[in-house]
N, C-alpha and C. Protein backbone atom coordinates (compact mmCIF):
# COMPACT_ATOMS: atom_id res chain seq x y z
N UNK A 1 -31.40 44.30 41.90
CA UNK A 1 -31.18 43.13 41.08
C UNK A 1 -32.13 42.03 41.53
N UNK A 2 -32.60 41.39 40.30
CA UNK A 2 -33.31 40.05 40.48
C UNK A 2 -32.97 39.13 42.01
N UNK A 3 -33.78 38.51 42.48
CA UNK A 3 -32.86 37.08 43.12
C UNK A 3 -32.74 36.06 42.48
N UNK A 4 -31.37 35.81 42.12
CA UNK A 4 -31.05 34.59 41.71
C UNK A 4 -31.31 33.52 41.72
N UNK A 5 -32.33 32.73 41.48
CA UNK A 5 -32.86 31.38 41.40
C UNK A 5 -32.49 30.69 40.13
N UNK A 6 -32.85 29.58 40.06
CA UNK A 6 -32.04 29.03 38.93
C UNK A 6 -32.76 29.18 37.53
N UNK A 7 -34.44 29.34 37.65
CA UNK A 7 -35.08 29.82 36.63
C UNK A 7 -35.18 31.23 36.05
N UNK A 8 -34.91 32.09 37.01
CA UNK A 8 -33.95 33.26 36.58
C UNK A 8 -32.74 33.82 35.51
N UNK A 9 -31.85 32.72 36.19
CA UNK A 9 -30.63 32.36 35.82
C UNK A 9 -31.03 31.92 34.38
N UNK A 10 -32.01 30.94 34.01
CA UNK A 10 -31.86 30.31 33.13
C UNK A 10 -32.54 31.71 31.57
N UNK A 11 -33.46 32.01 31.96
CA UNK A 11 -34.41 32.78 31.91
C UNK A 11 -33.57 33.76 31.18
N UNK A 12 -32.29 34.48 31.22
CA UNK A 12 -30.92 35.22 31.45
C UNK A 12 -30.33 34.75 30.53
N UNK A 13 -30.00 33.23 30.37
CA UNK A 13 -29.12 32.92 30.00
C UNK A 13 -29.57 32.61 28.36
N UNK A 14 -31.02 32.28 28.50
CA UNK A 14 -31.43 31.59 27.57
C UNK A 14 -31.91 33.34 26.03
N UNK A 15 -32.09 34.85 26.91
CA UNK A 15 -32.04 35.65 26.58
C UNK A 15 -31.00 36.15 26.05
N UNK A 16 -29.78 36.09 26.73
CA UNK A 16 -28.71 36.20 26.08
C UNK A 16 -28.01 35.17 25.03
N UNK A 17 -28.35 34.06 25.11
CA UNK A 17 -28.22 33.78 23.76
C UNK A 17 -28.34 33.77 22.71
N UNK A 18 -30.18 34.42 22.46
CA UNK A 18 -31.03 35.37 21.54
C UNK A 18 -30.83 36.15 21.14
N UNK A 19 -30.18 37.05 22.23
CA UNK A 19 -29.55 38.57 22.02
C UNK A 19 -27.58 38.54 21.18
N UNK A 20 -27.76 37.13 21.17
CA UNK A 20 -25.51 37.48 20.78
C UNK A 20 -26.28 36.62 19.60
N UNK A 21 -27.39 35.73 18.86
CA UNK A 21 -27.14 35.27 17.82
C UNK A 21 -28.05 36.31 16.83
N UNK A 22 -28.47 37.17 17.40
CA UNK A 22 -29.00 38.37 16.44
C UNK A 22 -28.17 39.41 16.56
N UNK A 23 -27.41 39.94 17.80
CA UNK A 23 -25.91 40.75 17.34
C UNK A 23 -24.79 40.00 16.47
N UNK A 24 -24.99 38.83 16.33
CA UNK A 24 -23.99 38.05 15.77
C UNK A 24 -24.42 38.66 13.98
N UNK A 25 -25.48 39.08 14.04
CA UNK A 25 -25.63 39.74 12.05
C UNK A 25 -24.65 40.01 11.04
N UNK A 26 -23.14 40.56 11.97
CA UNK A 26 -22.91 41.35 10.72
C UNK A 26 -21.40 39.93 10.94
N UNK A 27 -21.39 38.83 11.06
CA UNK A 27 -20.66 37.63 10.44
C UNK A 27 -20.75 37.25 9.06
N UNK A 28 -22.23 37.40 8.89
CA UNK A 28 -22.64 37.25 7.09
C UNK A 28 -22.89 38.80 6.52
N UNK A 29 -21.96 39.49 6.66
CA UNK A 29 -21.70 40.80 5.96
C UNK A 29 -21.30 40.44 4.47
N UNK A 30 -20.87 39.58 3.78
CA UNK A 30 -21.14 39.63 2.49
C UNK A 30 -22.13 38.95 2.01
N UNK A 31 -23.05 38.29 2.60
CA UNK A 31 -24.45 38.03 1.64
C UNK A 31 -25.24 39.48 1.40
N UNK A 32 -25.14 40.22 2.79
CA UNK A 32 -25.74 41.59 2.50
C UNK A 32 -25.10 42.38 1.53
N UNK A 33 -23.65 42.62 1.33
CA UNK A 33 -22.73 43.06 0.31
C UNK A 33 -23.20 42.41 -0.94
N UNK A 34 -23.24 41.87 -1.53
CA UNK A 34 -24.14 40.85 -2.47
C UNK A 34 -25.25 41.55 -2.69
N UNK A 35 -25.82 41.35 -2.11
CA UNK A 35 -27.41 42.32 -1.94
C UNK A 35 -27.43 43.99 -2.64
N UNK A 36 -26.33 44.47 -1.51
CA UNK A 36 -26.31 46.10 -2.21
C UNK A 36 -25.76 46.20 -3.52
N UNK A 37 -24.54 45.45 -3.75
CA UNK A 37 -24.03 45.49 -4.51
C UNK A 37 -24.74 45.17 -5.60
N UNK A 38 -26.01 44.36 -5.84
CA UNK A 38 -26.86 44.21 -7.00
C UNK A 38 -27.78 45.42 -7.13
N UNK A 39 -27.93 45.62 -6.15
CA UNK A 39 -29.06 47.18 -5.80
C UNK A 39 -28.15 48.20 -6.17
N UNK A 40 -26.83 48.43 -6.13
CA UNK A 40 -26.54 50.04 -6.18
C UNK A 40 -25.26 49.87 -7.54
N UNK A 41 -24.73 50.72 -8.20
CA UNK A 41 -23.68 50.78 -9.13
C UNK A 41 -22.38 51.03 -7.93
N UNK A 42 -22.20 51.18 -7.09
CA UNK A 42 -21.22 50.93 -5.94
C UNK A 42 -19.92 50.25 -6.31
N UNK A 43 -18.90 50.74 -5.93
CA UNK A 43 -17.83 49.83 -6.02
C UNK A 43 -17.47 49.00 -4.89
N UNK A 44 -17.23 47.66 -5.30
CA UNK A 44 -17.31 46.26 -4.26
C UNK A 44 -15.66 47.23 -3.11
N UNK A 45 -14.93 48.03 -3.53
CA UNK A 45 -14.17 48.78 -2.37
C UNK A 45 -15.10 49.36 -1.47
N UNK A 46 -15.99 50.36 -2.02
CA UNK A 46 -16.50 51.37 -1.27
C UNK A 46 -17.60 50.17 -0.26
N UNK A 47 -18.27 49.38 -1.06
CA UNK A 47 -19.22 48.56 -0.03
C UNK A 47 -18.25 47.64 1.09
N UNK A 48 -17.05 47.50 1.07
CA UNK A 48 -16.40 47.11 1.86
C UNK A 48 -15.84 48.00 2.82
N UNK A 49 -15.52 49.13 2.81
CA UNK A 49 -15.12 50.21 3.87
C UNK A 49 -16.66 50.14 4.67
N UNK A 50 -18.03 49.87 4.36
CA UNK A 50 -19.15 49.25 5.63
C UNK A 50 -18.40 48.69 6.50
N UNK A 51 -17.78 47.39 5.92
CA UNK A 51 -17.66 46.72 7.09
C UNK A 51 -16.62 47.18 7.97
N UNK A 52 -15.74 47.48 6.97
CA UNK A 52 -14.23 48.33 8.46
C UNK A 52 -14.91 48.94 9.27
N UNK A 53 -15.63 49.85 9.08
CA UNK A 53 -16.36 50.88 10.13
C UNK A 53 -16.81 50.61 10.78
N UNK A 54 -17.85 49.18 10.58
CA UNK A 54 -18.64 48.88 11.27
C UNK A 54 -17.86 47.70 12.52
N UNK A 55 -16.64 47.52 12.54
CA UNK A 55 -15.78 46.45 12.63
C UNK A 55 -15.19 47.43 14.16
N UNK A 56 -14.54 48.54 13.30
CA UNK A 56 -13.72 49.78 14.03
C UNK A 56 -14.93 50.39 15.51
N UNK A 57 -15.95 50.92 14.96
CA UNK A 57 -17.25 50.53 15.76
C UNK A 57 -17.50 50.21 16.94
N UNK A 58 -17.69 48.60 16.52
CA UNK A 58 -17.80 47.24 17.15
C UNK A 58 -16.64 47.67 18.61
N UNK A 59 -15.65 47.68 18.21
CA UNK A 59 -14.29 47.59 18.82
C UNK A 59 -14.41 48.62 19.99
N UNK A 60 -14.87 50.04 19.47
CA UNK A 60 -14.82 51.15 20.43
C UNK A 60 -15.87 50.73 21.19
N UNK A 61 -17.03 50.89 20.68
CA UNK A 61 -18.34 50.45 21.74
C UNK A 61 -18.20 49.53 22.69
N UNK A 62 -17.28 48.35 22.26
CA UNK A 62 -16.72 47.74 23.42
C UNK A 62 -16.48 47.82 24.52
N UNK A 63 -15.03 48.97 24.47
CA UNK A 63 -14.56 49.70 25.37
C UNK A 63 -15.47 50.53 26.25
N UNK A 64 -16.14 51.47 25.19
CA UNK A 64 -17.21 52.36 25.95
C UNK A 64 -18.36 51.55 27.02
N UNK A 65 -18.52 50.08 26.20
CA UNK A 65 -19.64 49.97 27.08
C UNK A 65 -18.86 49.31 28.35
N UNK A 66 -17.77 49.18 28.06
CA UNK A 66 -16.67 48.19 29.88
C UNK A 66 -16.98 49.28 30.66
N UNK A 67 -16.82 50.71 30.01
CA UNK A 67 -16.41 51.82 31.36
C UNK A 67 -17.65 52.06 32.01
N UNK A 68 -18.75 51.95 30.94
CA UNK A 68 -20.14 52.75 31.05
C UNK A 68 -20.43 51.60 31.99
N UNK A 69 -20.34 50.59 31.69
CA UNK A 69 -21.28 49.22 32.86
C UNK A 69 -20.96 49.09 34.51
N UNK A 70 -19.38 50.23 35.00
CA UNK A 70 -19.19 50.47 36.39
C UNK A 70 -20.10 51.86 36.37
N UNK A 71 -20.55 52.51 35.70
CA UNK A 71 -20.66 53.98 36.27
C UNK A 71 -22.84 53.83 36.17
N UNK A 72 -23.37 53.06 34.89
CA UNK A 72 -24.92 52.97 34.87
C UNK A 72 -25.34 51.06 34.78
N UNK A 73 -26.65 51.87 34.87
CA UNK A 73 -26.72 50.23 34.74
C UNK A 73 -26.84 49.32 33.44
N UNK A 74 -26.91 48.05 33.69
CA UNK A 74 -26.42 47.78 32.50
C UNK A 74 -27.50 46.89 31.28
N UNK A 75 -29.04 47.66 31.81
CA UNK A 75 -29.86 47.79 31.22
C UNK A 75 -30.16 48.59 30.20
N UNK A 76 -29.55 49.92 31.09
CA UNK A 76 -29.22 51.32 29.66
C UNK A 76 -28.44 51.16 28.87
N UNK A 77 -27.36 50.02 29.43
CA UNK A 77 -26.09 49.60 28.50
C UNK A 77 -27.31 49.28 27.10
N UNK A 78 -27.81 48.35 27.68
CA UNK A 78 -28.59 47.63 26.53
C UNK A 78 -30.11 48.09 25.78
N UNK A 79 -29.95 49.24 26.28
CA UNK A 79 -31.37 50.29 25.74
C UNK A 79 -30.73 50.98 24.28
N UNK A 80 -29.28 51.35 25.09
CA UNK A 80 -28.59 52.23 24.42
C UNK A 80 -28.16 51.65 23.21
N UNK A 81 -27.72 50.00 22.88
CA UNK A 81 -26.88 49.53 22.32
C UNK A 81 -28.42 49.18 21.08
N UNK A 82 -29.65 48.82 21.61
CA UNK A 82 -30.67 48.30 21.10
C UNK A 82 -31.23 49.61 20.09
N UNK A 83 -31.11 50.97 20.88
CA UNK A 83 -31.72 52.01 19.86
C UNK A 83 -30.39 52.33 18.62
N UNK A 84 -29.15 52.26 19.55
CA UNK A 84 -28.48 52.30 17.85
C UNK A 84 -28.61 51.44 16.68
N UNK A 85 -28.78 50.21 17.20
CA UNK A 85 -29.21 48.85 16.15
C UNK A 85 -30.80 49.56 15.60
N UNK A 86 -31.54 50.06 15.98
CA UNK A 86 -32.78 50.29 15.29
C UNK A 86 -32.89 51.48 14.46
N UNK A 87 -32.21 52.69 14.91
CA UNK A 87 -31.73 53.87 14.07
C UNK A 87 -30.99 53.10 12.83
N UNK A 88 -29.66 52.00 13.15
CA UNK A 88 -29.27 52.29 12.03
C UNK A 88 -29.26 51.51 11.36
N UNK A 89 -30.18 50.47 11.83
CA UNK A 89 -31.16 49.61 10.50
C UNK A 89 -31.95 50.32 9.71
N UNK A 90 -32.61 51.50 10.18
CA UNK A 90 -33.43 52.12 9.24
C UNK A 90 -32.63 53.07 8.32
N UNK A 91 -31.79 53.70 8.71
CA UNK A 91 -30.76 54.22 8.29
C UNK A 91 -30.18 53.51 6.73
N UNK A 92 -29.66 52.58 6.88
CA UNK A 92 -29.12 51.48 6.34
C UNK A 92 -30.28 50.76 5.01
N UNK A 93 -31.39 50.58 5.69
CA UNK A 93 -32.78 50.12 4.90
C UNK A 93 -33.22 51.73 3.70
N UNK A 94 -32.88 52.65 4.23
CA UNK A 94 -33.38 53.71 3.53
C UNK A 94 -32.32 54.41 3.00
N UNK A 95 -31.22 54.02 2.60
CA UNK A 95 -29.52 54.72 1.65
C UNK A 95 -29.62 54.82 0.34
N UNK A 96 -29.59 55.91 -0.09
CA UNK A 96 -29.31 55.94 -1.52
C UNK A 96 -27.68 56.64 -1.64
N UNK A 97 -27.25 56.38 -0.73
CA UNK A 97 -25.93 56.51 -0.84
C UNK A 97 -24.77 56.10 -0.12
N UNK A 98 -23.46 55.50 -0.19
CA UNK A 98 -22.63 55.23 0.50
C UNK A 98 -22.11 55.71 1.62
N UNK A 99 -22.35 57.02 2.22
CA UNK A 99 -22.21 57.53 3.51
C UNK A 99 -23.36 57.39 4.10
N UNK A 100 -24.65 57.11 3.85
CA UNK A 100 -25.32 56.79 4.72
C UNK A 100 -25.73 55.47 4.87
N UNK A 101 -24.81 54.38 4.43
CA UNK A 101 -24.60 53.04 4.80
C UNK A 101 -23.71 53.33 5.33
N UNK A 102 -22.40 53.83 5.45
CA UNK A 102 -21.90 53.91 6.35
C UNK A 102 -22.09 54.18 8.08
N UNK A 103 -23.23 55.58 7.87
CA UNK A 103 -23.07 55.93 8.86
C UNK A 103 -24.68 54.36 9.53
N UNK A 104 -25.33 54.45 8.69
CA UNK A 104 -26.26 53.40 9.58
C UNK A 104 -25.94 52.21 9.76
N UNK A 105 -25.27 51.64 8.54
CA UNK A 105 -24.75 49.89 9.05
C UNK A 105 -23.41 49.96 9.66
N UNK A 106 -22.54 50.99 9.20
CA UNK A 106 -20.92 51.05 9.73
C UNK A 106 -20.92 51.95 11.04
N UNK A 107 -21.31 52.71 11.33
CA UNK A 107 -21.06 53.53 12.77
C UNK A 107 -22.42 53.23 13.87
N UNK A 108 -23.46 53.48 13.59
CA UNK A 108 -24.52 53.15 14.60
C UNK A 108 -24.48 51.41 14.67
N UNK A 109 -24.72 50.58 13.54
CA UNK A 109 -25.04 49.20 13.81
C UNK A 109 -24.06 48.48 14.84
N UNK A 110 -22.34 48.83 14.06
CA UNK A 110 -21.27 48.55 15.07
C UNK A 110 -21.06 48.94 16.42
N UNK A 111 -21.90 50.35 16.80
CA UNK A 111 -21.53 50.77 17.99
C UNK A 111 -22.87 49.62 18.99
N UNK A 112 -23.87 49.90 18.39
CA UNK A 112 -25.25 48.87 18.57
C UNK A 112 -24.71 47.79 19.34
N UNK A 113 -24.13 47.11 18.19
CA UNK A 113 -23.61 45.54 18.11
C UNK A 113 -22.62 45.39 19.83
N UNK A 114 -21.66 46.38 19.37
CA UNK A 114 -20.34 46.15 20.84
C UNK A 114 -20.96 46.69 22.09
N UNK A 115 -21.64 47.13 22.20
CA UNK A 115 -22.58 47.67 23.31
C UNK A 115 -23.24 46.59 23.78
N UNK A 116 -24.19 45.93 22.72
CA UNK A 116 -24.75 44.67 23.49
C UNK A 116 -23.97 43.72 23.77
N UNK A 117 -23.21 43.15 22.45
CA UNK A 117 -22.40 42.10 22.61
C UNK A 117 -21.56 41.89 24.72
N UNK A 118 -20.38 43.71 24.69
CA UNK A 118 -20.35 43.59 25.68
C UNK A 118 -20.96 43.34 27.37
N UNK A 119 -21.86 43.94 26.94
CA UNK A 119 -22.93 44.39 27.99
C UNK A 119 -23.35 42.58 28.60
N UNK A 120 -23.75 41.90 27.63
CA UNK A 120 -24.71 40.60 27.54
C UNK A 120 -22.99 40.22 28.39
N UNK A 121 -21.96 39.99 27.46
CA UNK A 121 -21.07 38.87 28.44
C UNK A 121 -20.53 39.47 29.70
N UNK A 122 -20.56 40.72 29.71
CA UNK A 122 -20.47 41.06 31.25
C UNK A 122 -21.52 40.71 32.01
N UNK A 123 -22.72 40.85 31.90
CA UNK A 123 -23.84 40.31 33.12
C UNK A 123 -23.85 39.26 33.48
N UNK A 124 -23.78 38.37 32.24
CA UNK A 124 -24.24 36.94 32.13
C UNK A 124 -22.80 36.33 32.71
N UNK A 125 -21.86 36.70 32.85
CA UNK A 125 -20.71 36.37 33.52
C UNK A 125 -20.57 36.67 35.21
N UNK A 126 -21.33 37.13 35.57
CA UNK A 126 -21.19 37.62 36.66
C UNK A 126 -22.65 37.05 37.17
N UNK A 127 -23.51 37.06 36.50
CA UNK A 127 -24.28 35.82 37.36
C UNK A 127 -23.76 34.33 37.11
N UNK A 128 -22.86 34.00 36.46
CA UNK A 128 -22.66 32.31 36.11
C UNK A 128 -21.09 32.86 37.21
N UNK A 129 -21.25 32.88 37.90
CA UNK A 129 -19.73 33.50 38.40
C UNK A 129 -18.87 32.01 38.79
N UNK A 130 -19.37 30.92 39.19
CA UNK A 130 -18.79 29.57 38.70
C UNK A 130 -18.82 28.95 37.52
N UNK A 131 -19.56 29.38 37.11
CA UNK A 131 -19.13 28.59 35.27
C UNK A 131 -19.22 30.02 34.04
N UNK A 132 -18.16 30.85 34.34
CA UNK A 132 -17.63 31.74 33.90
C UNK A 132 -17.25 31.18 32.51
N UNK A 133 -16.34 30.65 32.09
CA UNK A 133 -15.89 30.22 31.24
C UNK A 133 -17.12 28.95 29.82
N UNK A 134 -17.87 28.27 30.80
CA UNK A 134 -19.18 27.84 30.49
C UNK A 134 -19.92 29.26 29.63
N UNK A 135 -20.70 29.60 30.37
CA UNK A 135 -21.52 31.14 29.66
C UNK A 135 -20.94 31.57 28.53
N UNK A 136 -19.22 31.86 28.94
CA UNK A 136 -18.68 32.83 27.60
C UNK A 136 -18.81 31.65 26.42
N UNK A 137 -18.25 30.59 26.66
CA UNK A 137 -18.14 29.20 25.55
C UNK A 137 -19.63 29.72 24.39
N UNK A 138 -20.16 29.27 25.31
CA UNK A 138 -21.75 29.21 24.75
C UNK A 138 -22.64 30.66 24.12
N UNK A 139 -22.07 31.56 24.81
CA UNK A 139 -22.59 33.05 24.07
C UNK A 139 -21.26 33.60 23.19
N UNK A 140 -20.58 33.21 22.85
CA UNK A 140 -19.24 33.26 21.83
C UNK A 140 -19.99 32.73 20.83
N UNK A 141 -20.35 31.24 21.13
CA UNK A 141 -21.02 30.07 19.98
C UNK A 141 -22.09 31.13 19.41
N UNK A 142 -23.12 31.23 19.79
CA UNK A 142 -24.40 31.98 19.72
C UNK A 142 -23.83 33.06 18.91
N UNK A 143 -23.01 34.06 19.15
CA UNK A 143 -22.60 35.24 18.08
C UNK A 143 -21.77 34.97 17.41
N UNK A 144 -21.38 33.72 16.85
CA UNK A 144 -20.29 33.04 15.73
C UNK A 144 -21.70 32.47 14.80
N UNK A 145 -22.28 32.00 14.88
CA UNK A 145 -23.74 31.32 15.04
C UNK A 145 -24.52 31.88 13.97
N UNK A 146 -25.12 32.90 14.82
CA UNK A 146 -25.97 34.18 14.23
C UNK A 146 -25.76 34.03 12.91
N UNK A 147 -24.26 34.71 12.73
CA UNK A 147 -24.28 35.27 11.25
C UNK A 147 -24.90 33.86 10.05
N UNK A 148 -24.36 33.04 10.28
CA UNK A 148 -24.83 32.09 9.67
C UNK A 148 -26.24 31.57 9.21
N UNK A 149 -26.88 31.50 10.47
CA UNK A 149 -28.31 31.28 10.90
C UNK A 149 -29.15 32.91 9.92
N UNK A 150 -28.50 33.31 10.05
CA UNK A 150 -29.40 34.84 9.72
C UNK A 150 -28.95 35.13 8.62
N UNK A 151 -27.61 34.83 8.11
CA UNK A 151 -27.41 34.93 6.12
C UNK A 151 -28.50 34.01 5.93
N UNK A 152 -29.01 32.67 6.20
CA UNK A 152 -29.40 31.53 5.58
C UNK A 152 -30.75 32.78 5.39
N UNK A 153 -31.55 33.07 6.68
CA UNK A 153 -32.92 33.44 6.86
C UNK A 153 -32.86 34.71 5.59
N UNK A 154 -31.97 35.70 5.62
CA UNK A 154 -31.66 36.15 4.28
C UNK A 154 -31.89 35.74 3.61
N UNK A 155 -31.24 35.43 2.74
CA UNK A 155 -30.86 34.10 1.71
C UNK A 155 -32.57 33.93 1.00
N UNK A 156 -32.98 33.15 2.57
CA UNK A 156 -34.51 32.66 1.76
C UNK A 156 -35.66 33.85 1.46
N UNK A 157 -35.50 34.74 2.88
CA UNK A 157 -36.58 35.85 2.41
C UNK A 157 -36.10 36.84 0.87
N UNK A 158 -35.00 36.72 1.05
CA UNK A 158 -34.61 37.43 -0.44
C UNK A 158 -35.33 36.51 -1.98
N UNK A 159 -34.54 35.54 -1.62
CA UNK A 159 -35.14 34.78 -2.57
C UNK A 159 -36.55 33.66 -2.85
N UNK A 160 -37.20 34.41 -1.40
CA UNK A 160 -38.87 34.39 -1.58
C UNK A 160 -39.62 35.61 -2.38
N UNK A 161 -38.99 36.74 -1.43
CA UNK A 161 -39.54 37.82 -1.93
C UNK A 161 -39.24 38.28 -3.61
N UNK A 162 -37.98 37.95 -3.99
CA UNK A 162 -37.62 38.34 -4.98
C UNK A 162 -36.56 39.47 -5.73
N UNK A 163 -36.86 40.49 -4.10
CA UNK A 163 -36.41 41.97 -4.79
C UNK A 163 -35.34 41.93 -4.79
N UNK A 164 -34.07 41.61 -4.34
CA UNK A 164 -33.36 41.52 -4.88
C UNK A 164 -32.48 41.06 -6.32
N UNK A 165 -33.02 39.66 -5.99
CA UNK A 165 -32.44 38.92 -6.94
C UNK A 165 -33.26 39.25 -8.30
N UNK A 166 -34.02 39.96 -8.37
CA UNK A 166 -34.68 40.28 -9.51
C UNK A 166 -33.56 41.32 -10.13
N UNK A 167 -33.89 42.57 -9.39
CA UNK A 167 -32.61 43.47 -9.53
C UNK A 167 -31.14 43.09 -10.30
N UNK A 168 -30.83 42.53 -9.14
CA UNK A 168 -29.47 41.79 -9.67
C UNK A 168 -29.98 41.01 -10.76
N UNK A 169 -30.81 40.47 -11.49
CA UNK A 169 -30.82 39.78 -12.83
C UNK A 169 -31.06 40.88 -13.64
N UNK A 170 -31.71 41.81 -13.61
CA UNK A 170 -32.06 43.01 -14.40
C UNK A 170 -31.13 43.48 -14.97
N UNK A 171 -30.14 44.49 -13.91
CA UNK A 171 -29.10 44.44 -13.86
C UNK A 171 -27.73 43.89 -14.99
N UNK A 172 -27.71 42.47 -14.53
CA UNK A 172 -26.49 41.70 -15.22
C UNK A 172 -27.12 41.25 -16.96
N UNK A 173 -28.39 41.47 -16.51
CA UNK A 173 -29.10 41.03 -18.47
C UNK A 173 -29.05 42.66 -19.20
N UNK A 174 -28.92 44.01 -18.24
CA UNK A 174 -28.42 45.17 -19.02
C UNK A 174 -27.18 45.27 -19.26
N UNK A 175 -26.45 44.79 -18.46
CA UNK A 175 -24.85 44.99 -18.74
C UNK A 175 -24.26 43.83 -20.04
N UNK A 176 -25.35 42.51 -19.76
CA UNK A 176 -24.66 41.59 -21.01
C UNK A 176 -25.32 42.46 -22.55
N UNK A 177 -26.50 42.70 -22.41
CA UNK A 177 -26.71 43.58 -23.33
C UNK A 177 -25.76 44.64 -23.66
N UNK A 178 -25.19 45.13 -23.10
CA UNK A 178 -24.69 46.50 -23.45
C UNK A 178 -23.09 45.89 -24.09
N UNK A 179 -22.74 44.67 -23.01
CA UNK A 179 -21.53 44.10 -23.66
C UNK A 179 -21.93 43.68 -25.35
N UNK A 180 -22.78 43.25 -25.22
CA UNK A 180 -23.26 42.54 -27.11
C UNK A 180 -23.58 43.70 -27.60
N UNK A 181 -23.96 44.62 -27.64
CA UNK A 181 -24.29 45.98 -28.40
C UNK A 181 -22.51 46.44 -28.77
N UNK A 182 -21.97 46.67 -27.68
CA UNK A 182 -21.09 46.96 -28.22
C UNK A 182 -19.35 46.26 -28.96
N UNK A 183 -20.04 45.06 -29.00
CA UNK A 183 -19.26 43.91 -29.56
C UNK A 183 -19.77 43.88 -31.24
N UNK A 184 -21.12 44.22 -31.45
CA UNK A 184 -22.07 44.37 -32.46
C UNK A 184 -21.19 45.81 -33.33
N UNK A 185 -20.74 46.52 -32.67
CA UNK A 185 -20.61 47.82 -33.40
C UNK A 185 -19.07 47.49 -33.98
């Protein structure tokens, strides 16, 4: 382990806050729901069983990563937690179907997510080992945070880029069509 100096410390601290307001992502789980839901004929149920999973997930990886952080270190904690977040973003980025949003945003992203999430407030707690309660305050904030901060950054690249919201207008101008066609008959 490092020696603890205070630029270290800070160095740590200021990383883990980076790291819980970009695990903090799936807080704005319905701007992304929004998103698919204009992209796919999906039912707003089925795009919601994502998030249980990914929720249910979250929860186990938790656990797994408490036991895993006495037995390895807790770098692999965070190798491990970092390659599921990248599998199942791509996963997730490349679905043409509802089980494989599941399995990339609901089972890998969540396991991703509780892996780091845990991992980050166990370390960072144990080097702040007097201001225990300080650290958690502030990396709680940071992954309450995130989601917010990162729907917004959404939000704008979507509606820079376009592709979505194009879609979704496409979309709702075929369905009003189809409503007037068949109001017409």
């Amino acid at each position: 382990m490092l020696k603890q100096t205070s630029n270290t410390k800070m160095i740590y601290m200021i990383s883990g806050i980076i790291l819980m307001l970009l695990v903090g992502f799936h807080n704005s789980w319905s701007i992304y729901a929004d998103a698919i839901l204009g992209e796919f004929s999906w039912s707003s149920a089925a795009i919601s069983v994502t998030f249980t999973i990914h929720m249910i997930s979250f929860c186990i990886a938790g656990i797994i990563s408490g036991v895993l952080s006495r037995k390895i270190n807790i770098r692999i904690n965070l190798r491990i937690g970092a390659g599921c977040l990248l599998v199942g973003f791509i996963l997730a980025a490349m679905c043409k179907s509802n089980i494989v949003l599941y399995l990339g945003y609901g089972i890998l992203n969540g396991f991703g997510s509780g892996i780091s999430y845990n991992s980050t407030m166990n370390i960072l707690s144990k080097w702040f080992a007097k201001k225990q309660s300080l650290i958690s305050g502030i990396l709680l904030m940071s992954f309450g945070i995130g989601g917010f901060i990162l729907g917004k950054i959404f939000i704008f690249v979507s509606a820079s880029f376009c592709v979505c919201q194009i879609r979704m207008k496409q979309k709702k101008l075929l369905h009003q069509n189809k409503i007037t066609l068949l109001k017409m008959e």
